[in-house]
PDB file of N, CA and C in Angstrom:
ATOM      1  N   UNK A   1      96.670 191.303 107.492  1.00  0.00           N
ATOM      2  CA  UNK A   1      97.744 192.250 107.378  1.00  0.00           C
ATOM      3  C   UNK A   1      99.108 191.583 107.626  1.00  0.00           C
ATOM      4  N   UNK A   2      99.231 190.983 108.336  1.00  0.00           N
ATOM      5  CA  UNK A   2     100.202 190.147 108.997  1.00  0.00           C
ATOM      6  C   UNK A   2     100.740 188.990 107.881  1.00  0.00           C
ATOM      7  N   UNK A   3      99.491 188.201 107.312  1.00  0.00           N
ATOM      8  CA  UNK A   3     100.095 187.481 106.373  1.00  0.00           C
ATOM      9  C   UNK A   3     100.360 188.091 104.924  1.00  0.00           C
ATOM     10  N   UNK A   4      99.661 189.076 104.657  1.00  0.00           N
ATOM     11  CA  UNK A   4     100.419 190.136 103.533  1.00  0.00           C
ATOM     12  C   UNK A   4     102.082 190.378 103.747  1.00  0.00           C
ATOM     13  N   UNK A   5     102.214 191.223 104.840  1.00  0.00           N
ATOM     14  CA  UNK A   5     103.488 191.448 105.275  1.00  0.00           C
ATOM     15  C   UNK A   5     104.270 189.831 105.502  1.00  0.00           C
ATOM     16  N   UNK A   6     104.311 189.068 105.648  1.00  0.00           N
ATOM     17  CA  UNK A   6     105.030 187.870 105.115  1.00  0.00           C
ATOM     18  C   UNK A   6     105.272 187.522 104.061  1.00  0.00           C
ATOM     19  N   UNK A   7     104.497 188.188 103.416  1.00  0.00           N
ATOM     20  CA  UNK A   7     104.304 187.357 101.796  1.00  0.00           C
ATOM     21  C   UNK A   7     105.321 188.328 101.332  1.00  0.00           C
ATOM     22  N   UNK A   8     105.449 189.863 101.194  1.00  0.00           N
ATOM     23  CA  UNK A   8     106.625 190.481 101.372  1.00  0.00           C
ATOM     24  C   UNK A   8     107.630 190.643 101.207  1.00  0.00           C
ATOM     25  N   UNK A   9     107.993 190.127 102.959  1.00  0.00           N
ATOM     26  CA  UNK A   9     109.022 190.027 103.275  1.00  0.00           C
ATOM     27  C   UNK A   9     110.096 189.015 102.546  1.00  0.00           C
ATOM     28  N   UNK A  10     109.123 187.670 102.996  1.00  0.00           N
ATOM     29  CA  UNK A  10     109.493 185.679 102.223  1.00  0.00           C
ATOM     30  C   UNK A  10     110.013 186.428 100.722  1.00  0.00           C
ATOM     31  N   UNK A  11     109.233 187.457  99.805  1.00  0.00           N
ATOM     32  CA  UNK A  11     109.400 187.611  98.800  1.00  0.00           C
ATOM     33  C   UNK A  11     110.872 188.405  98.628  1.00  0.00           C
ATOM     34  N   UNK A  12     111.093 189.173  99.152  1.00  0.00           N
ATOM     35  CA  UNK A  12     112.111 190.232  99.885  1.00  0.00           C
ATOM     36  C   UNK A  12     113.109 189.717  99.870  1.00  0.00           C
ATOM     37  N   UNK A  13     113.148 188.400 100.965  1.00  0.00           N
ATOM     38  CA  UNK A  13     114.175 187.637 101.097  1.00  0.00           C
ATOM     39  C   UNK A  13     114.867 187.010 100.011  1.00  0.00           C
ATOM     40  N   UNK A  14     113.815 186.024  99.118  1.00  0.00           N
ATOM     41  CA  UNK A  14     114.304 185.437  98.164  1.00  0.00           C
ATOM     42  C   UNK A  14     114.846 186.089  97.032  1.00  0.00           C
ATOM     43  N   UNK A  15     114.311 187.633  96.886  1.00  0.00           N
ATOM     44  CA  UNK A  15     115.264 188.273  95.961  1.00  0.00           C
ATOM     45  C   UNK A  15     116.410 188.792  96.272  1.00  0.00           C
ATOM     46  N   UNK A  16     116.624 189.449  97.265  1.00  0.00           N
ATOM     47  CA  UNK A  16     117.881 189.745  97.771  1.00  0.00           C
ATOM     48  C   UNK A  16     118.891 188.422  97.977  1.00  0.00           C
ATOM     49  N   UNK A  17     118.275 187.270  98.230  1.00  0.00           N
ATOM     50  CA  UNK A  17     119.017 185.795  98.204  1.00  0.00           C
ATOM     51  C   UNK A  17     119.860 185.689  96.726  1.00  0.00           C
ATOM     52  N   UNK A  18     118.646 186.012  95.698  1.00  0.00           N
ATOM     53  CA  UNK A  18     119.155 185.651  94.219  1.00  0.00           C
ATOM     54  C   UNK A  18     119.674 186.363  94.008  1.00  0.00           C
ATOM     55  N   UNK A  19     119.803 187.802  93.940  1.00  0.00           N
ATOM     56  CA  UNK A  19     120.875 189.310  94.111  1.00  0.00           C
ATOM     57  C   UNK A  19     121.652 188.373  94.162  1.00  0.00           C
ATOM     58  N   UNK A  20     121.989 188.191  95.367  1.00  0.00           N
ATOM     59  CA  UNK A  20     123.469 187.874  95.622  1.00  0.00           C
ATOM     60  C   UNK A  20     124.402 186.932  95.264  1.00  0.00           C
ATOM     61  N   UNK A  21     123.515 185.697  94.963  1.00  0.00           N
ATOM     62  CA  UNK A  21     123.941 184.112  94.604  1.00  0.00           C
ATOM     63  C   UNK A  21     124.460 184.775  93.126  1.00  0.00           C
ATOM     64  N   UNK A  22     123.450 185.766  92.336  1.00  0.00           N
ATOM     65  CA  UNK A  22     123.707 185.837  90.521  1.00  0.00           C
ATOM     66  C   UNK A  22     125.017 186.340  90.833  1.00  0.00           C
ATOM     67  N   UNK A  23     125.215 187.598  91.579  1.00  0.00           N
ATOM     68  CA  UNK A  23     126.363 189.151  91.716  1.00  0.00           C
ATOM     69  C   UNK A  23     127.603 187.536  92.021  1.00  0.00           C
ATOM     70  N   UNK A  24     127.350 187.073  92.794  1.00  0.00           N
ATOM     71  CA  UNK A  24     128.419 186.240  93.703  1.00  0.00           C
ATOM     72  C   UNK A  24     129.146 185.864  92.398  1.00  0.00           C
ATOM     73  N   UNK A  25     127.984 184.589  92.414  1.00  0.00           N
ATOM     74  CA  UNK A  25     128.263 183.710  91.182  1.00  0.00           C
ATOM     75  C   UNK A  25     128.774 184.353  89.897  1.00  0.00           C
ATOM     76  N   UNK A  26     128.766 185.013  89.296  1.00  0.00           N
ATOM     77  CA  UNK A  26     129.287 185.424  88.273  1.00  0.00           C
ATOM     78  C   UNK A  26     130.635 185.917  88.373  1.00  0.00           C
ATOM     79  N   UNK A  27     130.553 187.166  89.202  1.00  0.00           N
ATOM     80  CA  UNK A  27     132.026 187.463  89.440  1.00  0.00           C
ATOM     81  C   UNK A  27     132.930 186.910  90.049  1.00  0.00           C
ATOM     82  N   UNK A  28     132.591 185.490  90.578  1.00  0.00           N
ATOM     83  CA  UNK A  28     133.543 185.126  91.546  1.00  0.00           C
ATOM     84  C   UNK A  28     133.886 183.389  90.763  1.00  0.00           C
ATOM     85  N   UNK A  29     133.271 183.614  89.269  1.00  0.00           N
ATOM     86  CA  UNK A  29     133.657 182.693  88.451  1.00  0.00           C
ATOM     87  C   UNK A  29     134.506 182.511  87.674  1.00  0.00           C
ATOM     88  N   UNK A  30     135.397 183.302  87.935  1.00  0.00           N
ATOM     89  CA  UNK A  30     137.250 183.886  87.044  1.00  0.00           C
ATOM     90  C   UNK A  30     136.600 184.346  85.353  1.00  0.00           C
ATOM     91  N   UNK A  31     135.331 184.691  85.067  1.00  0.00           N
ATOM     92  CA  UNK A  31     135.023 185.176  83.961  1.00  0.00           C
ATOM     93  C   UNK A  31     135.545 186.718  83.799  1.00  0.00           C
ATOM     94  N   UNK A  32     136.015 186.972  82.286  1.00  0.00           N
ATOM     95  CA  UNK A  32     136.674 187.843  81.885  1.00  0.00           C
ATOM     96  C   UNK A  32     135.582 189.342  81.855  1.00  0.00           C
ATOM     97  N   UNK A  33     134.364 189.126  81.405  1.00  0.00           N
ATOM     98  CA  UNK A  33     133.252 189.997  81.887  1.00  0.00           C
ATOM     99  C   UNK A  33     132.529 190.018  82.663  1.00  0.00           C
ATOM    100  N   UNK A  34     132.067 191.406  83.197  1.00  0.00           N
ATOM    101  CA  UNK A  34     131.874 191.714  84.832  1.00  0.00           C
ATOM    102  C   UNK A  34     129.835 191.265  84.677  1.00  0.00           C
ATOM    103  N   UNK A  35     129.536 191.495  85.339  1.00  0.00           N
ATOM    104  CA  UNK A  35     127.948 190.969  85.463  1.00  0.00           C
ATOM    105  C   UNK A  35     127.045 192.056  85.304  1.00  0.00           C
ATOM    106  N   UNK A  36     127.821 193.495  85.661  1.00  0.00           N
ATOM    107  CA  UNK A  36     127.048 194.798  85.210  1.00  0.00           C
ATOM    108  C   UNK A  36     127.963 195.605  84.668  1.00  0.00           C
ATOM    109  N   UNK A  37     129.056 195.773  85.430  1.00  0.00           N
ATOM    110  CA  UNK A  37     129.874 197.020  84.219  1.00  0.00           C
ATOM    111  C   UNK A  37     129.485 198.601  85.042  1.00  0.00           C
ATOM    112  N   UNK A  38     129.957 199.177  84.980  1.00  0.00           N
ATOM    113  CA  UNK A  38     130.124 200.648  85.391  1.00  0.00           C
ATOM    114  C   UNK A  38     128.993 201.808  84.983  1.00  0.00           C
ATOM    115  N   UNK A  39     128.210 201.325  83.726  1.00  0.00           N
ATOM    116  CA  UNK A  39     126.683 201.526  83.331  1.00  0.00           C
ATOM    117  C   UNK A  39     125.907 201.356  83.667  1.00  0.00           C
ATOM    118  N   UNK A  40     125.732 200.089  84.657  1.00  0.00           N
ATOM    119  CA  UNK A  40     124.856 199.475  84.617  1.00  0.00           C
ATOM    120  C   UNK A  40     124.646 199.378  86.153  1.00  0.00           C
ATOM    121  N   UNK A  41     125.692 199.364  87.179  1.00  0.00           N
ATOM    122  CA  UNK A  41     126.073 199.013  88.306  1.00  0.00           C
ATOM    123  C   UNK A  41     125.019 200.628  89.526  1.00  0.00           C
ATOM    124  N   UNK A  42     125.279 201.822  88.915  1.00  0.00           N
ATOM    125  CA  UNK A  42     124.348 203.067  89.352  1.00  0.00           C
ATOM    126  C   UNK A  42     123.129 202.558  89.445  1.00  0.00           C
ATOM    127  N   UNK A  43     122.791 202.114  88.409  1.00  0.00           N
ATOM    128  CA  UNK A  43     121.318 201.914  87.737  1.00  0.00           C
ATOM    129  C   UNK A  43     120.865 200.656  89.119  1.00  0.00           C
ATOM    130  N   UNK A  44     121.321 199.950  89.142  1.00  0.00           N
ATOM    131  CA  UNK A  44     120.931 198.584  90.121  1.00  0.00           C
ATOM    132  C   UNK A  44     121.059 199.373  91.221  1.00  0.00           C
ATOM    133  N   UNK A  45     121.873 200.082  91.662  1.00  0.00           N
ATOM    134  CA  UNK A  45     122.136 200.658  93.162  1.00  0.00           C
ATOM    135  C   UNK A  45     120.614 201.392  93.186  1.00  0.00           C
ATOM    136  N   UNK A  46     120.324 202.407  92.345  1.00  0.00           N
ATOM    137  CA  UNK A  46     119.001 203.130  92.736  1.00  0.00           C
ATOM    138  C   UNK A  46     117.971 202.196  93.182  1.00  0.00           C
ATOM    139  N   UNK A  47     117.940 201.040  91.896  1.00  0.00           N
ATOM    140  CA  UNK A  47     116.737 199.843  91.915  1.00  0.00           C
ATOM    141  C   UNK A  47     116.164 199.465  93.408  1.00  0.00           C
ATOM    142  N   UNK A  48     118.126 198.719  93.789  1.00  0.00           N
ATOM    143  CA  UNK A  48     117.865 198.747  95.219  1.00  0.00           C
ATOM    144  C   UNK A  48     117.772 199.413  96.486  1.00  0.00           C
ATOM    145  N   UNK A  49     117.942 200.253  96.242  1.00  0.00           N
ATOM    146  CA  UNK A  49     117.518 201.675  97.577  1.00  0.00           C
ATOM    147  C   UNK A  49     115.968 201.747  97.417  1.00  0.00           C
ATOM    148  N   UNK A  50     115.154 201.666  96.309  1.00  0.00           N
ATOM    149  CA  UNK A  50     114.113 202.208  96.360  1.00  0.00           C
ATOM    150  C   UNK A  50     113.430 201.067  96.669  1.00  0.00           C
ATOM    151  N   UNK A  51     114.115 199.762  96.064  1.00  0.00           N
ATOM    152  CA  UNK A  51     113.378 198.429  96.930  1.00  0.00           C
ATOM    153  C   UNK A  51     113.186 198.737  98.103  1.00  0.00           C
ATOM    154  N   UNK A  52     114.581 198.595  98.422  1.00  0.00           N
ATOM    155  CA  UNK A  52     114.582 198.989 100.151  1.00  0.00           C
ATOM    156  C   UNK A  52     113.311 199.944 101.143  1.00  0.00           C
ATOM    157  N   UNK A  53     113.221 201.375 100.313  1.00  0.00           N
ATOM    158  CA  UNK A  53     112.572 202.115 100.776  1.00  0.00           C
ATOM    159  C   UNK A  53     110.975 201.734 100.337  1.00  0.00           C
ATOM    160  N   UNK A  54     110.527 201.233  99.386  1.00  0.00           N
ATOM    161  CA  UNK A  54     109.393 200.273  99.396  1.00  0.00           C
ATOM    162  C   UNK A  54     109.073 199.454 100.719  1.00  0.00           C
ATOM    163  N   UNK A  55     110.199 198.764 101.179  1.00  0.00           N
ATOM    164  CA  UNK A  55     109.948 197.539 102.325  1.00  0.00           C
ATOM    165  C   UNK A  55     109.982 198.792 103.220  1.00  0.00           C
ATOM    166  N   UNK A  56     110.637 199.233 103.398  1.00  0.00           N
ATOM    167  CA  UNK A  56     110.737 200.298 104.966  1.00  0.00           C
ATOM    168  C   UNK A  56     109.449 200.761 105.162  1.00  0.00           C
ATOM    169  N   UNK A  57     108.720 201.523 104.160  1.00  0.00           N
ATOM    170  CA  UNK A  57     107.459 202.143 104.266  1.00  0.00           C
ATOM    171  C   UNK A  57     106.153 201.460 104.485  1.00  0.00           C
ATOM    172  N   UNK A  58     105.891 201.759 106.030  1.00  0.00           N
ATOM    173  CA  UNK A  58     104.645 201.414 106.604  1.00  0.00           C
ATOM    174  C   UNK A  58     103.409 201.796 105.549  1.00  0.00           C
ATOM    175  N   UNK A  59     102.188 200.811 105.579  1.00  0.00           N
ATOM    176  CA  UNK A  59     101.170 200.884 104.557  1.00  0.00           C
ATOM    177  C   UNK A  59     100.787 202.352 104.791  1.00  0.00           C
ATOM    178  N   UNK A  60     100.261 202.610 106.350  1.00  0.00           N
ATOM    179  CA  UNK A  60      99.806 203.792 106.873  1.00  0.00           C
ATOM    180  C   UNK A  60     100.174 205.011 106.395  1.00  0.00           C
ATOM    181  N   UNK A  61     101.444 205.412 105.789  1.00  0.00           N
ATOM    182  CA  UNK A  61     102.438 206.214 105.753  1.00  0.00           C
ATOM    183  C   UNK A  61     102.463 206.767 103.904  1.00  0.00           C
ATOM    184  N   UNK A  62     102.213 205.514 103.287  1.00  0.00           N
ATOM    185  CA  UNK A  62     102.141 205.402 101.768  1.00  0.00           C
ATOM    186  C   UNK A  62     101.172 206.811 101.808  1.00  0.00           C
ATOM    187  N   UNK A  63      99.815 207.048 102.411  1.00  0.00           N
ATOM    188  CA  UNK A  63      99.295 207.983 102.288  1.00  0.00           C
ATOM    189  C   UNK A  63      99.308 209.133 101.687  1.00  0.00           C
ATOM    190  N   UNK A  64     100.153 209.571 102.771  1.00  0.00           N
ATOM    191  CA  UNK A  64     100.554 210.684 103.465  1.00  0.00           C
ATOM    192  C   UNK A  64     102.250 210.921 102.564  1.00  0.00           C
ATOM    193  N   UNK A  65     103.101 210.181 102.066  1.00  0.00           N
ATOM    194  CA  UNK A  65     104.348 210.565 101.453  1.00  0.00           C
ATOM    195  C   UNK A  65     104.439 209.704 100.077  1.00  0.00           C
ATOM    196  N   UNK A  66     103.348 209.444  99.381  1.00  0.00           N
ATOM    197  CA  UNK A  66     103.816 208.786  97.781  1.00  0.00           C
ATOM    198  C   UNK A  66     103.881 207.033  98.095  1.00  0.00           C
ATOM    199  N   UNK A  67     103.963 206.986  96.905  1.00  0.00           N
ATOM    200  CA  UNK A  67     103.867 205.171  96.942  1.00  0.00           C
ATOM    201  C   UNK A  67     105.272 204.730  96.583  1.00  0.00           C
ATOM    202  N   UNK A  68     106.173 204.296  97.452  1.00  0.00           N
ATOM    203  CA  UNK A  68     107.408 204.124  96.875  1.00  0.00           C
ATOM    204  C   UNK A  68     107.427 202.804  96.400  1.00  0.00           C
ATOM    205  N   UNK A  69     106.533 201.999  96.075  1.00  0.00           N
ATOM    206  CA  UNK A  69     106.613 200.602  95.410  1.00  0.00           C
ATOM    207  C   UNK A  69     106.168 201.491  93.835  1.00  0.00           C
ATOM    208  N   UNK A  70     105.952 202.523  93.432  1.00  0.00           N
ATOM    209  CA  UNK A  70     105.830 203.398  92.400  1.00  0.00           C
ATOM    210  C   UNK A  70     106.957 203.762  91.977  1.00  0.00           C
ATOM    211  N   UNK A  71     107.925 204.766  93.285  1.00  0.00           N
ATOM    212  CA  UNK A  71     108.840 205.291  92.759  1.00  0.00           C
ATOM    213  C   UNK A  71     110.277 203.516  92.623  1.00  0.00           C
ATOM    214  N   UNK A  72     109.656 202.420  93.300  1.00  0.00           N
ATOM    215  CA  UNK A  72     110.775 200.923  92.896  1.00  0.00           C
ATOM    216  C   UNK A  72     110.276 201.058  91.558  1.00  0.00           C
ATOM    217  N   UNK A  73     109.065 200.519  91.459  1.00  0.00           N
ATOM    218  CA  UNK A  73     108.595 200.227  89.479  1.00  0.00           C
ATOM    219  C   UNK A  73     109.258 201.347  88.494  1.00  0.00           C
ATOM    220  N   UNK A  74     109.345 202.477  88.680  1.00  0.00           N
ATOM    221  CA  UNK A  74     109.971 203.333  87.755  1.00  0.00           C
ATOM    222  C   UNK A  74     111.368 203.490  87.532  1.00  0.00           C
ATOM    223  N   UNK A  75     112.292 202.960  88.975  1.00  0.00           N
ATOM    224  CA  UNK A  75     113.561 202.949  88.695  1.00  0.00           C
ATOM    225  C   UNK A  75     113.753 201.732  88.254  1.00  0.00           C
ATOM    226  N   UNK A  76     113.289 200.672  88.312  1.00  0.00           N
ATOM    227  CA  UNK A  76     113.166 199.487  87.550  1.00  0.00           C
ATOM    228  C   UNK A  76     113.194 199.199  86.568  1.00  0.00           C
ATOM    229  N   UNK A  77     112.152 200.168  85.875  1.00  0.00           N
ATOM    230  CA  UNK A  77     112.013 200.365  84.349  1.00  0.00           C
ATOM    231  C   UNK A  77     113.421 200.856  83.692  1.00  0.00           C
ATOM    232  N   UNK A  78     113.824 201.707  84.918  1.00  0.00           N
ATOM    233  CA  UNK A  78     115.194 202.544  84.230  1.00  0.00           C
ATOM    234  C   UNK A  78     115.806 201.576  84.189  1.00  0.00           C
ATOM    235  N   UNK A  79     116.240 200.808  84.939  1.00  0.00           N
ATOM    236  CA  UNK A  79     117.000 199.809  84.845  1.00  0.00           C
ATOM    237  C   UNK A  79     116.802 198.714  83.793  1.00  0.00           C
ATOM    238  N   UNK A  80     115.718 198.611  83.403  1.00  0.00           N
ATOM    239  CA  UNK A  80     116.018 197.367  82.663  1.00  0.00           C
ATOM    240  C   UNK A  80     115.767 198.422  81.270  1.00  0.00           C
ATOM    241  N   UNK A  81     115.809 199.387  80.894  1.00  0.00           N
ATOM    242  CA  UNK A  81     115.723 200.435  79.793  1.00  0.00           C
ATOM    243  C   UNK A  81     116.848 200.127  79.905  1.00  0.00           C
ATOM    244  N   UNK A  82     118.114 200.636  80.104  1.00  0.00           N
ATOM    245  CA  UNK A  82     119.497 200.461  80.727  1.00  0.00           C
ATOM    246  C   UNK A  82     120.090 199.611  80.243  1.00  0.00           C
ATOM    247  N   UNK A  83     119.737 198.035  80.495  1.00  0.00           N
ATOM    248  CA  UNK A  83     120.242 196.799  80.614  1.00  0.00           C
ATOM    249  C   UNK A  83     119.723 197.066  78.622  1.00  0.00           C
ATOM    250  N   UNK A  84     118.738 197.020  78.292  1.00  0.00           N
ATOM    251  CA  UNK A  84     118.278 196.881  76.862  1.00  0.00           C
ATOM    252  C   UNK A  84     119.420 197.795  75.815  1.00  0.00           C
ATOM    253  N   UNK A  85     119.362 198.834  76.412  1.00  0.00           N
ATOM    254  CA  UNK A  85     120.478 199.811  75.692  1.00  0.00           C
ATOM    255  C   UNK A  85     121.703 199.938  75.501  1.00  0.00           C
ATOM    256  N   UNK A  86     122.090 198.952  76.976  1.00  0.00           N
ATOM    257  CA  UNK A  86     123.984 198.400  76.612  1.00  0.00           C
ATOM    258  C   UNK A  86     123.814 197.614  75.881  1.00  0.00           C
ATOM    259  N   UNK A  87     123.058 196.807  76.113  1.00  0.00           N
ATOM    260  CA  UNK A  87     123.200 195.321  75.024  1.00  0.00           C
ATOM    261  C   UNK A  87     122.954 195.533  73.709  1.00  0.00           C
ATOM    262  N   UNK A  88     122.231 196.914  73.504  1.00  0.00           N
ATOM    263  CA  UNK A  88     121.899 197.094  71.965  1.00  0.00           C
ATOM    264  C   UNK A  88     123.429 197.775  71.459  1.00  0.00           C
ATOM    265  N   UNK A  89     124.213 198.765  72.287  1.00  0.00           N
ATOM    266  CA  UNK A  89     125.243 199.400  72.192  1.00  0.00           C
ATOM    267  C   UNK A  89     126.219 198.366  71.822  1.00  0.00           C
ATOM    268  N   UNK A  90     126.492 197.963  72.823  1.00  0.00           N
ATOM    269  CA  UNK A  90     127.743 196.848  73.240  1.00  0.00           C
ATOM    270  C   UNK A  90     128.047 195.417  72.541  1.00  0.00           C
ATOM    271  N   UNK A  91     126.553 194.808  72.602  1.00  0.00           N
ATOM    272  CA  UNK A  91     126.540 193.576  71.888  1.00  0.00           C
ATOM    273  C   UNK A  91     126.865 192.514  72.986  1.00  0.00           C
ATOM    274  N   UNK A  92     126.975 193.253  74.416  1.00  0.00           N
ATOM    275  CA  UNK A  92     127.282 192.537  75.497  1.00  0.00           C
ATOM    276  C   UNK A  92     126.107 191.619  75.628  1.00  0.00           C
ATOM    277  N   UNK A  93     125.810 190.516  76.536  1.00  0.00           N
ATOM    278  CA  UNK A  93     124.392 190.023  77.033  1.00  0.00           C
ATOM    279  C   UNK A  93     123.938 190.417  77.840  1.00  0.00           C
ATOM    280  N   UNK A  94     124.765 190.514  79.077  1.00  0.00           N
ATOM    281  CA  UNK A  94     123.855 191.016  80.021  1.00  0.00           C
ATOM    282  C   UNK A  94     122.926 190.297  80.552  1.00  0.00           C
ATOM    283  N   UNK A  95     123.225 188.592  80.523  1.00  0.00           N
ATOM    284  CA  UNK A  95     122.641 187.642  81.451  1.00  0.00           C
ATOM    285  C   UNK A  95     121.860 188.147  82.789  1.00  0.00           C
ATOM    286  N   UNK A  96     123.084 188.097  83.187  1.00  0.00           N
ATOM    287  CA  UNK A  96     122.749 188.730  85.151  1.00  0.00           C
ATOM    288  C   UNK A  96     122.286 189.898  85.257  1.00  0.00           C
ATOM    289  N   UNK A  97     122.645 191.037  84.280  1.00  0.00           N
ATOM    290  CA  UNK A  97     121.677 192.339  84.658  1.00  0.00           C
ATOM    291  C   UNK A  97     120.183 191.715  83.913  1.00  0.00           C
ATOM    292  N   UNK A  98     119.997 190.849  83.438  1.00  0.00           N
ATOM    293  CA  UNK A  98     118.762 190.341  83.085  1.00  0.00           C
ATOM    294  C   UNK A  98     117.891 190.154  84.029  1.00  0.00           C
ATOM    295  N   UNK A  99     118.677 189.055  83.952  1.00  0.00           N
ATOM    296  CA  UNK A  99     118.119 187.814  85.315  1.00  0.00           C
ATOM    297  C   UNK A  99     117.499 188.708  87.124  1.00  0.00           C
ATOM    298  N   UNK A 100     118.418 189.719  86.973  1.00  0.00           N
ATOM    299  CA  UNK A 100     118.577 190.861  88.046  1.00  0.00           C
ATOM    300  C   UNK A 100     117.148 191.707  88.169  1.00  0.00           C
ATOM    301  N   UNK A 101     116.668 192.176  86.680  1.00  0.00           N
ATOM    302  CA  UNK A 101     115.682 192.601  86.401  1.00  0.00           C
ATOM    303  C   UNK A 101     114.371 192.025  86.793  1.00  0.00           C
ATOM    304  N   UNK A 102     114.605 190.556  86.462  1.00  0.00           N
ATOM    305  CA  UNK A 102     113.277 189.806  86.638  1.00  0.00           C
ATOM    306  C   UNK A 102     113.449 189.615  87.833  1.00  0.00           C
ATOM    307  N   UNK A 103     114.524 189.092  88.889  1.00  0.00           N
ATOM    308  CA  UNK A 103     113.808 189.005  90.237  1.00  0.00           C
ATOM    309  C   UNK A 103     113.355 190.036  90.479  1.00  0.00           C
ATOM    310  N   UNK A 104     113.742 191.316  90.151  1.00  0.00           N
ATOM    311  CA  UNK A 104     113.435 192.872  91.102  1.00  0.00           C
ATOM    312  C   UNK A 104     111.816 192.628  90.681  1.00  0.00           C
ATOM    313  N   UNK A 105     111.490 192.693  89.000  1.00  0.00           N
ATOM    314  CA  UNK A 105     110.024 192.757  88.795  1.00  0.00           C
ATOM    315  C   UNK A 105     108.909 191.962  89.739  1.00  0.00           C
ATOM    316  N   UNK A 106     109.596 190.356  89.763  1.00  0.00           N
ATOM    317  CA  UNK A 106     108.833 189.564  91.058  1.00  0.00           C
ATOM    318  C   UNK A 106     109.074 190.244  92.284  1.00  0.00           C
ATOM    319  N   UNK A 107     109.585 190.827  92.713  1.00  0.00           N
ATOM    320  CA  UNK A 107     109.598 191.811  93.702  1.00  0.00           C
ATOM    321  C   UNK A 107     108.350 192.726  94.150  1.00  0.00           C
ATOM    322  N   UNK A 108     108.891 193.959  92.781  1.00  0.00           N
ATOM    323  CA  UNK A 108     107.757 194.610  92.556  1.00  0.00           C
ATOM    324  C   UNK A 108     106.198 194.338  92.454  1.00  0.00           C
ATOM    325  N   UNK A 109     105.999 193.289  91.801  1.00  0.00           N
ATOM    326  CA  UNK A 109     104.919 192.673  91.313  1.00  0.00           C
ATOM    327  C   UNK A 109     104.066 192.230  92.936  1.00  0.00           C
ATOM    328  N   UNK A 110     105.034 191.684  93.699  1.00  0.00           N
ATOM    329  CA  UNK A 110     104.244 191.649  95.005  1.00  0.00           C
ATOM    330  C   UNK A 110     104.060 192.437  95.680  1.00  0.00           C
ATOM    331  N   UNK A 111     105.219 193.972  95.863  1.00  0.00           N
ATOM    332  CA  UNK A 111     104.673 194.883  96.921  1.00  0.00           C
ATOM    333  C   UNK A 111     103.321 195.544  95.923  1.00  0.00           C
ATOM    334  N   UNK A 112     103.198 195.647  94.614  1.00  0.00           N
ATOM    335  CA  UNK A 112     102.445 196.035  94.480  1.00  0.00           C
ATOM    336  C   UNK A 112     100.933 195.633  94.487  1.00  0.00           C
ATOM    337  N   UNK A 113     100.769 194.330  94.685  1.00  0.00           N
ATOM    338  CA  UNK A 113      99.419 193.485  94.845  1.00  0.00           C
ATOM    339  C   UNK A 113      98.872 193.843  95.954  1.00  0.00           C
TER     340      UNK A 113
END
């Protein structure tokens, strides 16, 4: 149990690490376009609350109130539905809301194992 919950966390860490290095790095590279945009920026906020509330929730507890590594995977999906639909709109890329996507999925992919 103990080394599950490490595996986790270590995982936890390193995405919220890359969150921040991509968010940093981009906007703080004098580039003329933003890394999410005002569309896109809601959409990541839910992603990460429900990450969040994934890690908060004791296994014990999943029971008894829903699987919120369920309700992360579904806002996830929204999100990268999201990210697919500006870029089809816009013609923007959307690198970092990419890149953003796939750490969250390695995320997901472990609370859900």
């Amino acid at each position: 149990s103990q080394a599950r919950e490490a595996e986790v966390l270590g995982t936890a860490a390193e995405a919220v690490d890359e969150i921040v290095r991509l968010l940093v790095g981009w906007e703080g590279s004098g580039r003329d376009d933003v890394a999410l945009g005002p569309r896109l920026r809601p959409e990541l906020a839910t992603a990460l609350r429900s990450f969040a509330d994934a890690l908060r929730m004791p296994e014990d507890d999943v029971a008894h109130t829903g699987d919120p590594g369920a309700a992360f995977a579904r806002s996830l999906d929204r999100l990268r539905d999201v990210v697919r639909e500006s870029r089809e709109r816009t013609g923007d890329d959307h690198f970092v809301a990419g890149a953003l996507v796939v750490v969250l999925r390695r995320a997901a992919d472990v609370l859900a194992a």
